[in-house]
C-alpha atoms as a PDB file:
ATOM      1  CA  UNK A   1      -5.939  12.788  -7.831  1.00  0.00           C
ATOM      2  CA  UNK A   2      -8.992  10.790  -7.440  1.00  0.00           C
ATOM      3  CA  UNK A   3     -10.037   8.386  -5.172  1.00  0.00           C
ATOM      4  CA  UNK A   4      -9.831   6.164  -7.416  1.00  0.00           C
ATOM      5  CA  UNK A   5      -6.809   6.716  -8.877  1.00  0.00           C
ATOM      6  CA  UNK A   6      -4.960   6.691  -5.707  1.00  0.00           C
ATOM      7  CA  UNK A   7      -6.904   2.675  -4.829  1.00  0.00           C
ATOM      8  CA  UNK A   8      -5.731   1.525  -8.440  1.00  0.00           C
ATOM      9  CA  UNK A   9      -2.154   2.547  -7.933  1.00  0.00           C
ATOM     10  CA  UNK A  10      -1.984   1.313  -4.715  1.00  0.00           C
ATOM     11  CA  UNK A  11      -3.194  -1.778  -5.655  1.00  0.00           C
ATOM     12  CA  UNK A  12      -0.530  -2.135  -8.499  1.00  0.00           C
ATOM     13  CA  UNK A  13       2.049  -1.581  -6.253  1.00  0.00           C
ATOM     14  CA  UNK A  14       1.072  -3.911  -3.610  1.00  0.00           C
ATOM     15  CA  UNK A  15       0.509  -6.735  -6.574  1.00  0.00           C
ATOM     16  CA  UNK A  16       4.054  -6.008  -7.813  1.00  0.00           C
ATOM     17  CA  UNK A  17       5.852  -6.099  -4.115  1.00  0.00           C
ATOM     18  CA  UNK A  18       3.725  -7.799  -1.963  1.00  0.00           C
ATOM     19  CA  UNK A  19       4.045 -11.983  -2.201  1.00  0.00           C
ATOM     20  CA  UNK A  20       0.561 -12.941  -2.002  1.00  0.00           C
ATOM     21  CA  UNK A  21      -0.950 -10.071  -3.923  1.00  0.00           C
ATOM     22  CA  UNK A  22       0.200 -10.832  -7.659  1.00  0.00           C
ATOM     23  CA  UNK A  23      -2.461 -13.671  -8.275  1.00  0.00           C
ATOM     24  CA  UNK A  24      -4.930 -12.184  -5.587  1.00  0.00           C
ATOM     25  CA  UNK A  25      -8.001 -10.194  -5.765  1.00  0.00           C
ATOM     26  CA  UNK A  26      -7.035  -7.671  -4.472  1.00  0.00           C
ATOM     27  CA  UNK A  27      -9.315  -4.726  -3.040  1.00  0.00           C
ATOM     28  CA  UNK A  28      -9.327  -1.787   0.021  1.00  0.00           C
ATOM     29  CA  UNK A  29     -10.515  -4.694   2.438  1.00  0.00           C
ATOM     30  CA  UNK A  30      -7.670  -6.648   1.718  1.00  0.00           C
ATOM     31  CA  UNK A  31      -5.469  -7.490   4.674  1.00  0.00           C
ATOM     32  CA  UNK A  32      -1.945  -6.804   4.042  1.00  0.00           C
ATOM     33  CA  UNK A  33      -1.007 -10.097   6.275  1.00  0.00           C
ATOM     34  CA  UNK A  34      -3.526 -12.270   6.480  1.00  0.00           C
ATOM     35  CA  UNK A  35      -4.803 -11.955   2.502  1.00  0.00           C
ATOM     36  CA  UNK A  36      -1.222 -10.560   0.896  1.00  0.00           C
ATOM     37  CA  UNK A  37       1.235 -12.658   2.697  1.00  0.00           C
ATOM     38  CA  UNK A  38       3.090  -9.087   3.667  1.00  0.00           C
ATOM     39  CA  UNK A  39       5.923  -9.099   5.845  1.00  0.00           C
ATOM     40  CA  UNK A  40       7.775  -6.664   7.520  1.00  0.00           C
ATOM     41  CA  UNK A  41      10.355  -6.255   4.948  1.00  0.00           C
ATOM     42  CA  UNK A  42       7.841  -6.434   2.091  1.00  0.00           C
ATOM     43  CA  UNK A  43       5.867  -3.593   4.020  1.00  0.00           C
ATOM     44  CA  UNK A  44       8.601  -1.242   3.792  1.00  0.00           C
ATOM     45  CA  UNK A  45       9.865  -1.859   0.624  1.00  0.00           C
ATOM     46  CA  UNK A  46       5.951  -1.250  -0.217  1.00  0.00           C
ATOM     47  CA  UNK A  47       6.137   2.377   1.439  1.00  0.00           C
ATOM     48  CA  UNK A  48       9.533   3.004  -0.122  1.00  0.00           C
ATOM     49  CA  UNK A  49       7.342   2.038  -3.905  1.00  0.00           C
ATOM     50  CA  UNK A  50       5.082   4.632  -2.580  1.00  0.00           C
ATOM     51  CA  UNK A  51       6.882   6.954  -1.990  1.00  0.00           C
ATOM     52  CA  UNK A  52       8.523   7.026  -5.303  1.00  0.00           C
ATOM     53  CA  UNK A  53       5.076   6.572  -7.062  1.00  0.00           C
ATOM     54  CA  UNK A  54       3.241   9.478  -5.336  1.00  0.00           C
ATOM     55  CA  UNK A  55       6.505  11.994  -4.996  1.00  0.00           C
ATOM     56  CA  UNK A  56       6.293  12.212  -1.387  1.00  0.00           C
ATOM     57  CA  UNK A  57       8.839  11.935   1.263  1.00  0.00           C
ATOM     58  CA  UNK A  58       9.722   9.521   4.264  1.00  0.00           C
ATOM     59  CA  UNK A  59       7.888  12.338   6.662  1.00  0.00           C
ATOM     60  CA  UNK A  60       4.457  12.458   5.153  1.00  0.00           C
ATOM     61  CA  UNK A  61       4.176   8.540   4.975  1.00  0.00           C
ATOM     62  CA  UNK A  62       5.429   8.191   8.524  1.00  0.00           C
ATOM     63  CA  UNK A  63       4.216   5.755  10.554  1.00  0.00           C
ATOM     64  CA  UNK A  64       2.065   3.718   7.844  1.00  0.00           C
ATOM     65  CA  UNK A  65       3.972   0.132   7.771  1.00  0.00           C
ATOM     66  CA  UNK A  66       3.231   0.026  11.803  1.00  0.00           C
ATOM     67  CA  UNK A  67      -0.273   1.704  11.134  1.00  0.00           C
ATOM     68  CA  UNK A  68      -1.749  -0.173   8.244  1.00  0.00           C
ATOM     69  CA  UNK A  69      -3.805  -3.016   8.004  1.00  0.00           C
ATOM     70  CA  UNK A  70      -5.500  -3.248   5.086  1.00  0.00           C
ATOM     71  CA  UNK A  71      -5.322  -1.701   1.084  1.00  0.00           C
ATOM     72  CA  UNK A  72      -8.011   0.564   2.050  1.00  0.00           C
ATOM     73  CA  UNK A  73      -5.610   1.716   5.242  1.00  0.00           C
ATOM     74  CA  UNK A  74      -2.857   2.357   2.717  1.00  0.00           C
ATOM     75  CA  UNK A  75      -5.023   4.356   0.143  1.00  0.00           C
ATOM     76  CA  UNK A  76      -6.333   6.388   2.871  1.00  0.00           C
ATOM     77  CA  UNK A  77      -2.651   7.753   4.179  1.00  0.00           C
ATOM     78  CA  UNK A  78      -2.558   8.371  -0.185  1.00  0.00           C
ATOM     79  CA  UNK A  79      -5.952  10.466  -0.237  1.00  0.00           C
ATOM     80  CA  UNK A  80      -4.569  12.718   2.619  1.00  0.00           C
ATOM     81  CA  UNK A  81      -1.728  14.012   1.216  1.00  0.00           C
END
């Protein structure tokens, strides 16, 4: 998967969960709090999306609600897999 690839669907996802992403610009700076209104429960129901988009389980996303900051922070944990 490209780099790319992994920042678009990211980005979907956080637009379709997140409050203040669906009429945001939304981009890897983004903060998750500040700039996309995310809560705690929004943040995990955003890694739960993830997981189900990318096929991967609880494990390999450990640790990336209490970890992540920003899009680019989320992407990133994507790439590595």
């Amino acid at each position: 998967m490209t780099k790319t690839m992994a920042e678009q669907r990211v980005i979907k996802l956080a637009k379709k969960i997140l409050p203040g992403a669906a009429k945001a610009h939304v981009t890897r700076q983004s903060d998750l709090v500040m700039d996309l209104n995310a809560d705690s429960m929004s943040l995990v129901a955003l890694v739960f999306a993830m997981e189900e988009e990318f096929g991967v389980g609880a494990t390999q996303l450990s640790g990336l609600v209490t970890d992540s900051r920003t899009i680019g922070d989320l992407v990133a944990a994507v790439e590595r897999l």
